[in-house]
Protein backbone atom coordinates (compact mmCIF):
# COMPACT_ATOMS: atom_id res chain seq x y z
CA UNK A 1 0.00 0.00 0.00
CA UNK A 2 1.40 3.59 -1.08
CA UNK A 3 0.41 6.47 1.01
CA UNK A 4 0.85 10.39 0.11
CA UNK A 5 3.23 12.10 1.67
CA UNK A 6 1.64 15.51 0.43
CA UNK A 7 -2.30 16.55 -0.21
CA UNK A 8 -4.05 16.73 -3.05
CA UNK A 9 -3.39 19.49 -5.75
CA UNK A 10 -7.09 20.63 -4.52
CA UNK A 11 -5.93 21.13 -0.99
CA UNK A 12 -3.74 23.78 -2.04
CA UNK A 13 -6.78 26.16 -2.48
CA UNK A 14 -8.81 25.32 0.68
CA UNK A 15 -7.59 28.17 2.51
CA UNK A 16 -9.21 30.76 0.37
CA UNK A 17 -12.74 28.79 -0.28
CA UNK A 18 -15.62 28.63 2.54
CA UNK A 19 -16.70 25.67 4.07
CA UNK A 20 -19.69 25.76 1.89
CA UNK A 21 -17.76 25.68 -0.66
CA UNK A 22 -16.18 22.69 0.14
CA UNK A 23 -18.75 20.96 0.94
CA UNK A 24 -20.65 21.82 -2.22
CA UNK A 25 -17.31 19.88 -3.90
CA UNK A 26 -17.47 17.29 -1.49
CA UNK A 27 -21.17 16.56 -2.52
CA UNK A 28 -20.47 16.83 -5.91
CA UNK A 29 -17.36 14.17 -5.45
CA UNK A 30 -19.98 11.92 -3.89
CA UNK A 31 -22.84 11.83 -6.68
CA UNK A 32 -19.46 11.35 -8.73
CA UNK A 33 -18.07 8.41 -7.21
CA UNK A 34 -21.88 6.94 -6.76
CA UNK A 35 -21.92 7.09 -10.67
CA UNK A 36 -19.23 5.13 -10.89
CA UNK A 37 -16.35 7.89 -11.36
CA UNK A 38 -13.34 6.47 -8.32
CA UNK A 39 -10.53 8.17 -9.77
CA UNK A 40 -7.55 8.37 -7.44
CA UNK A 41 -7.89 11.80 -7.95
CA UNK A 42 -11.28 12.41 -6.63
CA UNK A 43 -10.86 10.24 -3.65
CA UNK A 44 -7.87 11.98 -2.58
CA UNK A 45 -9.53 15.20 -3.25
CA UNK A 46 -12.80 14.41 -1.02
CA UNK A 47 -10.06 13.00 1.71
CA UNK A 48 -8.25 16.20 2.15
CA UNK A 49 -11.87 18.18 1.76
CA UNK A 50 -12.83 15.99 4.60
CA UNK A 51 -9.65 16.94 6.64
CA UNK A 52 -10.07 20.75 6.11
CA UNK A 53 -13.51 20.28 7.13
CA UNK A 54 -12.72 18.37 10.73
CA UNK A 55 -9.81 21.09 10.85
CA UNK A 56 -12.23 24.36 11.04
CA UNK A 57 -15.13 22.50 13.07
CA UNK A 58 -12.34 22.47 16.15
């Protein structure tokens, strides 16, 4: 099993977006990935959108 070492190439953004935002992207990731779209990409995307999340709700 490989893990990243570094976040996504979305998490570089996060910062500047509200958390409606991102969870707008995150439920757009979901209907994705319930369609049948799992790239790598998107799952790594909706993990670090997940983290950010858990981050500001401290």
């Amino acid at each position: 099993m490989r893990f990243r070492t570094s976040p996504s190439p979305a998490a570089s953004d996060m910062k500047n977006r509200s958390s409606d935002d991102l969870r707008r992207e995150y439920d757009l990731i979901t209907r994705e990935r319930g369609g049948g779209h799992n790239s790598l990409s998107g799952i790594n995307a909706q993990n670090d959108i997940a983290r950010e999340l858990e981050r500001r709700d401290r």
